[in-house]
Protein backbone atom coordinates (compact mmCIF):
# COMPACT_ATOMS: atom_id res chain seq x y z
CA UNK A 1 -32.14 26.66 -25.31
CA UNK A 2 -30.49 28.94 -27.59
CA UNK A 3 -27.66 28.18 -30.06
CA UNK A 4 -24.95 29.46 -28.00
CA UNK A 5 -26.39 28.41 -24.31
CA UNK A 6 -24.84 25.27 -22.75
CA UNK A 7 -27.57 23.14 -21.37
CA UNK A 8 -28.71 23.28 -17.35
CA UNK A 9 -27.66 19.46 -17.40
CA UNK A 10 -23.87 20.51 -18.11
CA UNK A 11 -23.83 22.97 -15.64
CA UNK A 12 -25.07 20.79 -12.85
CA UNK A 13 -22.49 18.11 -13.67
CA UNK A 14 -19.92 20.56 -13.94
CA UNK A 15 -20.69 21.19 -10.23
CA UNK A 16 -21.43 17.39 -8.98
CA UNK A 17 -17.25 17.30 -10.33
CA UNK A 18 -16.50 20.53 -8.41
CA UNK A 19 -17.69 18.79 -5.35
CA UNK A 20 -16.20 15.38 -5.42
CA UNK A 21 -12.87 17.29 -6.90
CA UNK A 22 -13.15 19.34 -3.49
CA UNK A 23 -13.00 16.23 -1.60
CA UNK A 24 -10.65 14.26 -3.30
CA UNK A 25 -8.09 16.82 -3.70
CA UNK A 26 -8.06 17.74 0.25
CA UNK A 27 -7.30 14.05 0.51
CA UNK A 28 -4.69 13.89 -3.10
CA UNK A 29 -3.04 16.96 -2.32
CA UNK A 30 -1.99 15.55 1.20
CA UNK A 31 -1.17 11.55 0.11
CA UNK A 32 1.54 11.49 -1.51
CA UNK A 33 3.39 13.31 1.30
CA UNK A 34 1.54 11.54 3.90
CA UNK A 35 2.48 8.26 2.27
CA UNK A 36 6.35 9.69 2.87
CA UNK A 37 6.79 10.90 5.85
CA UNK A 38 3.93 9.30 7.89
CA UNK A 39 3.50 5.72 6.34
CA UNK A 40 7.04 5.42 5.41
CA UNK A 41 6.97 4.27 1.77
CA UNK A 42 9.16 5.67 -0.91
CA UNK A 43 8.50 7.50 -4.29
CA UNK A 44 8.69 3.76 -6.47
CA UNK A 45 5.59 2.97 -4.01
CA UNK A 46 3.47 6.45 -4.70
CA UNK A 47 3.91 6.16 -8.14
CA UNK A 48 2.75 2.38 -8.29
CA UNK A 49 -0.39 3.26 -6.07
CA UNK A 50 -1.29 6.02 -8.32
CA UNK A 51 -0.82 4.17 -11.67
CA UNK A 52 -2.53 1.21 -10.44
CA UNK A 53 -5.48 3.99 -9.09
CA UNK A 54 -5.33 5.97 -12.28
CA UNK A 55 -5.18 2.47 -14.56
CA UNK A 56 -8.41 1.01 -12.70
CA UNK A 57 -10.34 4.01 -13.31
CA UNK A 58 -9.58 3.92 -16.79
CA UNK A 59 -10.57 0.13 -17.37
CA UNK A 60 -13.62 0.12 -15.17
CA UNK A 61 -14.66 3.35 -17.15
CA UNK A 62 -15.06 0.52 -20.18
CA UNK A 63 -17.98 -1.23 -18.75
CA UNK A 64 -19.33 1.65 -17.65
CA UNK A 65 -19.41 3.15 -20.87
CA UNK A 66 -20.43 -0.44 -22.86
CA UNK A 67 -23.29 -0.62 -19.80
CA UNK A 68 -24.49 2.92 -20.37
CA UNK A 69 -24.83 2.17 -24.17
CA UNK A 70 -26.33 -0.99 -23.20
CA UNK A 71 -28.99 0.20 -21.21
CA UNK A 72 -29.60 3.35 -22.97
CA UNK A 73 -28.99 5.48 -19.71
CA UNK A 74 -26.49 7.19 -18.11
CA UNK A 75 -26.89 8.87 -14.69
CA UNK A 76 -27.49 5.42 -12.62
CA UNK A 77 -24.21 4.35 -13.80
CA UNK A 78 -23.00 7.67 -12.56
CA UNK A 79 -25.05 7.85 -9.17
CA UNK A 80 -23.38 4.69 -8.45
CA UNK A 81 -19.94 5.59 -9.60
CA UNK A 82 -20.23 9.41 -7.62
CA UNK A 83 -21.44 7.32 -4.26
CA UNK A 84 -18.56 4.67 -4.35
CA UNK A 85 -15.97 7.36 -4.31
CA UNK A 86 -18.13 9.30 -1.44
CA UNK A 87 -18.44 5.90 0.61
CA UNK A 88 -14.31 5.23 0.03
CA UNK A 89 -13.52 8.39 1.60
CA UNK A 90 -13.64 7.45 5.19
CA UNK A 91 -10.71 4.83 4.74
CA UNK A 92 -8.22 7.00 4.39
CA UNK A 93 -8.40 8.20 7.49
CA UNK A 94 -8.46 5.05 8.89
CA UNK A 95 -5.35 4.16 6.86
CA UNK A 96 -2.50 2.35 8.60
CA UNK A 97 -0.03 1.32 6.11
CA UNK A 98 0.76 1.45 2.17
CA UNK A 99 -1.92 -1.40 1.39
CA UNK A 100 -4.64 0.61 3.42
CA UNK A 101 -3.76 3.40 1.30
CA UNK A 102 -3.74 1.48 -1.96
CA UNK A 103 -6.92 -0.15 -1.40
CA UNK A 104 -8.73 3.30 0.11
CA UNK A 105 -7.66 4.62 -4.02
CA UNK A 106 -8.71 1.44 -6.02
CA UNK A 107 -12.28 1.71 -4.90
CA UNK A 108 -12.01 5.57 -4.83
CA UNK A 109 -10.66 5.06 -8.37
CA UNK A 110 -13.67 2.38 -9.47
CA UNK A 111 -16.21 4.69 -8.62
CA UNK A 112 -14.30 7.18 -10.63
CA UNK A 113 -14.25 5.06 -13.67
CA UNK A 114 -17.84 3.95 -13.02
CA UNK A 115 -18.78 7.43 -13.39
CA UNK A 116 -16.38 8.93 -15.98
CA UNK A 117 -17.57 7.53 -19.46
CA UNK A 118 -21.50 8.16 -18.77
CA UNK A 119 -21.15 11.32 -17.45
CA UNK A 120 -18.83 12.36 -20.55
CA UNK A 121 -21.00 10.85 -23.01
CA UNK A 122 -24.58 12.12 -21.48
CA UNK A 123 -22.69 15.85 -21.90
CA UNK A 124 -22.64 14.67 -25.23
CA UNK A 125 -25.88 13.93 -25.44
CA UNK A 126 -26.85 17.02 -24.63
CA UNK A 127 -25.19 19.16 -25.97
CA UNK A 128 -24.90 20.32 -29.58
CA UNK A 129 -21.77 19.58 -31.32
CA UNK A 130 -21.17 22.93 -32.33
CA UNK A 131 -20.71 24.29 -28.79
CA UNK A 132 -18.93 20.73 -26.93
CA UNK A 133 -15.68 22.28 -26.92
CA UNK A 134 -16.93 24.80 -24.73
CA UNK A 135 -19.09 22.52 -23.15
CA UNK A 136 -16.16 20.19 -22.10
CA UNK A 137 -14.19 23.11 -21.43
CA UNK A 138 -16.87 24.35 -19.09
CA UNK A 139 -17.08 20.87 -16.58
CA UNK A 140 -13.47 20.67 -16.45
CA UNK A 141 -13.36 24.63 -15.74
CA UNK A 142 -15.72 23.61 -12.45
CA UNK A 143 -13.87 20.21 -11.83
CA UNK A 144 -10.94 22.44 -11.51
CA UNK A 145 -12.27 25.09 -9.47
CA UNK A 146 -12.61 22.20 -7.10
CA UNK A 147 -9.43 20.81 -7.34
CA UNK A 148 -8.01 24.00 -5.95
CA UNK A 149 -10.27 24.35 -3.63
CA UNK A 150 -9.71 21.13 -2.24
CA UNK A 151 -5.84 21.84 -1.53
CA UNK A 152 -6.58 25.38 -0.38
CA UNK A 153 -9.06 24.11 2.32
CA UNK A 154 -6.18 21.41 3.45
CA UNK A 155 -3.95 24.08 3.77
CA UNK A 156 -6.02 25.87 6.30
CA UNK A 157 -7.37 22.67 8.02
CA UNK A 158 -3.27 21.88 8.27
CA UNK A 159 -1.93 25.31 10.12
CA UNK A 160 -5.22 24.88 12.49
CA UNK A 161 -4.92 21.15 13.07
CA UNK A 162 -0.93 21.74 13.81
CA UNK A 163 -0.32 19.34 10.96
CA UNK A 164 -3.14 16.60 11.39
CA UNK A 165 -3.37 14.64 8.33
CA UNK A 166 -6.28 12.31 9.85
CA UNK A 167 -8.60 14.84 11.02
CA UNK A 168 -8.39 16.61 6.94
CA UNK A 169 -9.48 13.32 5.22
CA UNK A 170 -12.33 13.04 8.02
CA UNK A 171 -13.35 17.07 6.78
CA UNK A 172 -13.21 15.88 3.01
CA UNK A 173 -16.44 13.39 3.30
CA UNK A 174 -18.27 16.10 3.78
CA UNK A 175 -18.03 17.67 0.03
CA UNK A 176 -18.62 14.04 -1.62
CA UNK A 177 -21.43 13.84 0.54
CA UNK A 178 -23.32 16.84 -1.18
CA UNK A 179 -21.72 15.79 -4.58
CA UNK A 180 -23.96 12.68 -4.05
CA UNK A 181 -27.09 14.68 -3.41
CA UNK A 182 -26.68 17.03 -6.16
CA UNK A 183 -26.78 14.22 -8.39
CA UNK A 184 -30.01 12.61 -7.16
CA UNK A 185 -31.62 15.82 -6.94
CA UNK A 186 -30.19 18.24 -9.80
CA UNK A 187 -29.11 15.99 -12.88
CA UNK A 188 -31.48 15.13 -15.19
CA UNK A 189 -30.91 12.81 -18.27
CA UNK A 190 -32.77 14.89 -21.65
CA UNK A 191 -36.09 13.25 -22.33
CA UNK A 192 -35.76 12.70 -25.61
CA UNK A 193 -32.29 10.72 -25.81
CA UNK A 194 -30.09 10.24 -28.48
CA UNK A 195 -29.22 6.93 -27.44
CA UNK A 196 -31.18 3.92 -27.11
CA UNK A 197 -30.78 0.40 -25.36
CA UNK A 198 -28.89 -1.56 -27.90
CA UNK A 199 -30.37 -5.26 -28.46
CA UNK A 200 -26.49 -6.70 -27.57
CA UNK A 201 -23.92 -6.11 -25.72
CA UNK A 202 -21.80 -3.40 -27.60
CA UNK A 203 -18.70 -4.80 -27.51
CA UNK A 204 -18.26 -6.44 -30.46
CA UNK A 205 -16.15 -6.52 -33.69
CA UNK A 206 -19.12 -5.05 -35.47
CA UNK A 207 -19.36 -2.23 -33.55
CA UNK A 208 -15.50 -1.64 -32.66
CA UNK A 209 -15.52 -1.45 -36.75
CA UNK A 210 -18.26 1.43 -36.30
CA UNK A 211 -15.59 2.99 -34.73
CA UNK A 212 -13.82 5.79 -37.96
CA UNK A 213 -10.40 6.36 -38.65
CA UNK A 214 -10.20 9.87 -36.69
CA UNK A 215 -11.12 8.29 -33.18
CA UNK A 216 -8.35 5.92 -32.95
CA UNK A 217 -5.81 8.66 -34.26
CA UNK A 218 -7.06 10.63 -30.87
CA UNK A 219 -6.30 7.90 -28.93
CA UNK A 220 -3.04 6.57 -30.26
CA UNK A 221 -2.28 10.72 -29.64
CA UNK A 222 -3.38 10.96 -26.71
CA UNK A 223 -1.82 7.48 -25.34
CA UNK A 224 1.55 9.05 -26.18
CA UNK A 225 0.87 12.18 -24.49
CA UNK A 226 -0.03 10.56 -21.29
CA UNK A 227 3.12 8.85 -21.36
CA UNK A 228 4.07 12.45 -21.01
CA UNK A 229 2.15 13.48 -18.45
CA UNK A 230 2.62 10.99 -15.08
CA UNK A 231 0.93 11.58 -11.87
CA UNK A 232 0.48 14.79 -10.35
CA UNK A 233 1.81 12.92 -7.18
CA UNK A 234 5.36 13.68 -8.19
CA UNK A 235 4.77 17.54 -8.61
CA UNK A 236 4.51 17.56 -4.76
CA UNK A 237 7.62 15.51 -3.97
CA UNK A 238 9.39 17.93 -6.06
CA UNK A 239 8.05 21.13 -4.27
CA UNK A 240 8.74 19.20 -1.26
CA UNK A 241 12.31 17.51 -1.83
CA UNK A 242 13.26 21.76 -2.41
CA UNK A 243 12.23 23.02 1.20
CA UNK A 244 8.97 23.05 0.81
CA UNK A 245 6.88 22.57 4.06
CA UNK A 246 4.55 19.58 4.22
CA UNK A 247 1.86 22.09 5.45
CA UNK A 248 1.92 24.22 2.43
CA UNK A 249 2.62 21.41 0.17
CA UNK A 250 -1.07 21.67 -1.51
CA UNK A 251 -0.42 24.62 -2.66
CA UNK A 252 1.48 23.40 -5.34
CA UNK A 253 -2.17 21.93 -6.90
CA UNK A 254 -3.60 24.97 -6.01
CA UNK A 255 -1.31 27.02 -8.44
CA UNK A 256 -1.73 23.99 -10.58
CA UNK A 257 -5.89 23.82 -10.87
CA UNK A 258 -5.98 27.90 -10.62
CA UNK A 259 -4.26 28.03 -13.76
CA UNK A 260 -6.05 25.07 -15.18
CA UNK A 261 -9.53 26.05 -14.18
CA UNK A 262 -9.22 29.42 -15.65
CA UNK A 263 -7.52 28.21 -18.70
CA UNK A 264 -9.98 25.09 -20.26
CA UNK A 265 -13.01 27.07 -20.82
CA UNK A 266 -11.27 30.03 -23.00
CA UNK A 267 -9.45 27.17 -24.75
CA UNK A 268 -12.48 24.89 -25.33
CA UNK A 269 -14.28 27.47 -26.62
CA UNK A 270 -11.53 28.99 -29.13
CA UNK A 271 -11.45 25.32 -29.92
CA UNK A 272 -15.17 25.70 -31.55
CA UNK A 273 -13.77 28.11 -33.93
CA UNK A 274 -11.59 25.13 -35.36
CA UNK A 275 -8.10 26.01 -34.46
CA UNK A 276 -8.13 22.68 -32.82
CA UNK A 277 -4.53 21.04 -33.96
CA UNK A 278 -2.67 24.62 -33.07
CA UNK A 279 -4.61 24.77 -29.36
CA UNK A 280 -2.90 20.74 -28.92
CA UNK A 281 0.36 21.83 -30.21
CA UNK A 282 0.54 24.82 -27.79
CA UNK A 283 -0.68 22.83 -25.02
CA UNK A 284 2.36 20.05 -25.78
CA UNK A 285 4.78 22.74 -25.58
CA UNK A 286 3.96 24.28 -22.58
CA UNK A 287 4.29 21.02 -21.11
CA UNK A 288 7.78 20.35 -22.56
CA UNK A 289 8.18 24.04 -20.35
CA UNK A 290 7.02 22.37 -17.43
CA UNK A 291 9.40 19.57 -17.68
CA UNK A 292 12.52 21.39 -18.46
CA UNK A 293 11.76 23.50 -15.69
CA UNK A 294 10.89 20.95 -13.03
CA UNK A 295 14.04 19.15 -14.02
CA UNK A 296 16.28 22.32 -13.25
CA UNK A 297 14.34 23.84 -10.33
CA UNK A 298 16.81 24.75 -7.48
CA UNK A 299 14.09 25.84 -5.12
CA UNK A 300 10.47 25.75 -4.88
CA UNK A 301 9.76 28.74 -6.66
CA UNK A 302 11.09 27.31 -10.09
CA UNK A 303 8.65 24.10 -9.22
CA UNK A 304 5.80 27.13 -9.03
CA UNK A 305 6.65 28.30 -12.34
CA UNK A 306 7.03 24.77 -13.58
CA UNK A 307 3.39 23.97 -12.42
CA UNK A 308 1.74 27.13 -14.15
CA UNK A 309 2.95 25.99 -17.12
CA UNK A 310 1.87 22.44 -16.44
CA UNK A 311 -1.56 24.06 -15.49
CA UNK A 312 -1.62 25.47 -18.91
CA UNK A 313 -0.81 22.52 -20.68
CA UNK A 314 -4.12 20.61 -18.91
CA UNK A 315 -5.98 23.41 -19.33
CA UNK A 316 -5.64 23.33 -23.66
CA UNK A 317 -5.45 19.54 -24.10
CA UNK A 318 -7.76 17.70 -21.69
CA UNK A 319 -11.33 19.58 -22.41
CA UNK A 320 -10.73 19.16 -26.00
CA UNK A 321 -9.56 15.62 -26.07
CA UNK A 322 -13.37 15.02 -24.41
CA UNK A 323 -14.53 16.87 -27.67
CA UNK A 324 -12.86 14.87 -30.20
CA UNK A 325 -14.06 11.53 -28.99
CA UNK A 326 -17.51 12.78 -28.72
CA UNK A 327 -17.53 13.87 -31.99
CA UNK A 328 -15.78 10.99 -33.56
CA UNK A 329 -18.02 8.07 -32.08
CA UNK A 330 -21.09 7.38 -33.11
CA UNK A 331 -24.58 8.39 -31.06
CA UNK A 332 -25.37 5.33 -29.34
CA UNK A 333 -21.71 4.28 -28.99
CA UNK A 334 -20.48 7.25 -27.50
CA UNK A 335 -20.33 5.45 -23.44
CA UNK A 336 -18.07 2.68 -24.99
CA UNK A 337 -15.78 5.41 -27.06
CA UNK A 338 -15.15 7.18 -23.98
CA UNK A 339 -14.35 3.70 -22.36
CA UNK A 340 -12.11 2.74 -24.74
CA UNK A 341 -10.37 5.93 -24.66
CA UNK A 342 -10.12 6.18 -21.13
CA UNK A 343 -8.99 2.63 -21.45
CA UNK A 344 -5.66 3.30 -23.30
CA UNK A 345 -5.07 6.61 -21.56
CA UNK A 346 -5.34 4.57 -18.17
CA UNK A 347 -3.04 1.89 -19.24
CA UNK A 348 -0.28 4.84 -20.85
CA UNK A 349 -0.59 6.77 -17.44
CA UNK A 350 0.27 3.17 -15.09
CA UNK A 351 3.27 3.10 -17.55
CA UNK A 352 3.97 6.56 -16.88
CA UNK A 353 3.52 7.02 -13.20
CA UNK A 354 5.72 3.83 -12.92
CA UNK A 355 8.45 4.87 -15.08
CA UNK A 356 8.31 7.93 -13.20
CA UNK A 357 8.94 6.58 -9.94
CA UNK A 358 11.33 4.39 -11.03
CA UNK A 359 13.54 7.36 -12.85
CA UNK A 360 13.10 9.01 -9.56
CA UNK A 361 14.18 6.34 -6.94
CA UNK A 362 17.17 5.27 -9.23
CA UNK A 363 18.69 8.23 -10.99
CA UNK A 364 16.57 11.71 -9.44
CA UNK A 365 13.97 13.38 -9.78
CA UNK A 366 15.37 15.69 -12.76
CA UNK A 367 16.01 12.24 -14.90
CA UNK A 368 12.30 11.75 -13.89
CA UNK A 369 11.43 15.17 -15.68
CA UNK A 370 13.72 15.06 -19.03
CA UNK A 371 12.23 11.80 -19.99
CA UNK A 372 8.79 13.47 -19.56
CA UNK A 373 9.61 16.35 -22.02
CA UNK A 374 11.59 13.66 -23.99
CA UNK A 375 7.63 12.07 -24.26
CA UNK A 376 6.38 15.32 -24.98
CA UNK A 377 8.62 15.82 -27.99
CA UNK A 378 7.58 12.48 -28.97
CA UNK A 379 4.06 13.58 -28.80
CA UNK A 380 4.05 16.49 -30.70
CA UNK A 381 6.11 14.70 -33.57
CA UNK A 382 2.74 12.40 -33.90
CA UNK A 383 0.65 15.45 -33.98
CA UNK A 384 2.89 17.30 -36.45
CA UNK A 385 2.60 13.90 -38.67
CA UNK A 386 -0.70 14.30 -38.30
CA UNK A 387 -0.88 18.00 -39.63
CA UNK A 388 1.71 16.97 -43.02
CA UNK A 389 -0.88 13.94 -43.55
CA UNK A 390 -4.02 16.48 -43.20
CA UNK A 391 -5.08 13.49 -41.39
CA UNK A 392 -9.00 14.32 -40.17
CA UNK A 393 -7.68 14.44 -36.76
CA UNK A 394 -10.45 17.19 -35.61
């Protein structure tokens, strides 16, 4: 493999997340409205069911990570994590009532944090460090292409199906099948590991003092920035609450993912070039755009401009927070870094989603937006600190 060349292994993975994105996105880019106008709940309920999905993903994706670095391997605990998710999918269709629906996405969201830290730290593993900001930038590039794809396809399964939300979640196990199957067959872990099985568990205060300085300034940052950043779930409400029809609803991720799949590759890889505290800056203040935005839209078209730049924001920040922690952790700690990071941005996105929907169901949905770019400010005051400290924070 050549300097510049990401490895085979990151390229498969980056598809395995283009698949299962395909599939869960036909099914996410449907929900929340489903959960509205078919199920009956209200926007306090959506944002509870996705910060309690979002918030178990993040703390299963602990153990995962301590297992991985346990064990000294990574793609079992991602086989399983991939096949949970695939196996979940058939209960939302079968859904007949908020609890279904909350249950269907806290095992969809297990497997998701079963998978999440091994699969981020054995891209770490192989891959040099000189070239992970493209590498990261690269997997969520793919993982994006199929979170666009997903809404597109429910879109056309939609105007066919004369508005059949059942029989789309039924077409989305199809995609999370072959996810499955790419894995088994077409992601290999490197021969020669940098990791090896640790003698005890890793959790402990010796190793959570391994841990430098710069990691837990990227996830104190990035905790405050998902406090920013709530659940997608309420982008479509918006789009919706303006006129939007509940057929072409998706389309609102679609603008959304297009944006961010072409965007986190070119910014990963400027990233390499170490203009890493400028890219985050950027990336918070196109999400303050977002928010002002969203909070003023009139019609859906504003909520379309909204999302580009919302699209953008994701797009500069999320690859390159993957970056940082692998960088920051040590070799054979690098499944429980990305666990403990996921950890804290889990918990800060449960606050968010629920603050959210409680912003929205009291006061409106444009309160619901100002305190997001209130939490963006907030966010790039910490990173500005940062900068005036020349704290190591890349």
């Amino acid at each position: 493999m050549s300097g510049n060349r990401l490895p085979r292994g990151v390229v498969a993975l980056g598809l395995v997340s283009l698949f299962m994105d395909l599939s869960s996105e036909m099914i996410h880019g449907l929900l929340p409205v489903f959960l509205v106008t078919v199920l009956g709940a209200g926007a306090l309920s959506v944002g509870l069911i996705e910060g309690i999905a979002e918030a178990t993903a993040s703390i299963t994706k602990v153990f995962s990570g301590v297992i991985s670095d346990w064990i000294g391997r990574r793609k079992p605990l991602v086989l399983l994590g991939y096949s949970l998710a695939a196996l979940t999918k058939p209960l939302f269709p079968l859904a007949t009532g908020v609890g279904s629906v909350l249950t269907a996405r806290f095992l969809d969201r297990i497997g998701k944090g079963i998978r999440g830290a091994p699969r981020d730290a054995l891209i770490a593993d192989i891959t040099p460090q000189e070239i992970r900001g493209a590498a990261y930038g690269l997997r969520q590039s793919m993982d994006t292409v199929g979170a666009f794809a997903g809404p597109l396809m429910a879109i056309i399964l939609m105007y066919v199906t004369h508005n059949n939300f059942r029989l789309v979640f039924w077409a989305a196990v199809v995609p999370a099948i072959i996810c499955v199957l790419l894995i088994i067959f077409g992601v290999e872990e490197p021969e020669s590991s940098s990791i090896t099985s640790l003698s005890r568990f890793p959790i402990n205060r010796s190793n959570l003092r391994r841990l430098p300085r710069r990691f837990w300034l990227v996830v104190g940052f990035s905790a405050v920035l998902t406090l920013a950043r709530f659940s997608e779930a309420f982008l479509l409400l918006r789009a919706q609450g303006l006129g939007l029809s509940v057929t072409w609803v998706p389309i609102v991720l679609i603008v959304m993912n297009v944006i961010y799949a072409v965007s986190a590759y070119p910014f990963g890889k400027l990233s390499d070039s170490g203009n890493r505290k400028t890219i985050f800056a950027v990336g918070i203040i196109f999400l303050i755009i977002a928010d002002v935005i969203l909070a003023l839209a009139d019609n859906y078209w504003l909520v379309f401009l909204g999302v580009t730049m919302w699209g953008l924001h994701m797009g500069a920040t999320q690859g390159l927070l993957s970056a940082l922690v692998a960088d920051a952790a040590p070799a054979d700690l690098r499944g429980t870094s990305f666990g403990v990071f996921n950890l804290v941005s889990g918990i800060a996105l449960l606050a968010a989603s629920v603050i959210a929907g409680s912003l929205w169901a009291l006061i409106g949905p444009t309160m619901t937006f100002y305190a997001g770019a209130a939490f963006s400010c907030a966010a790039l005051a910490v990173l500005s600190t940062a900068l005036q400290r020349r704290d190591n924070f890349s």
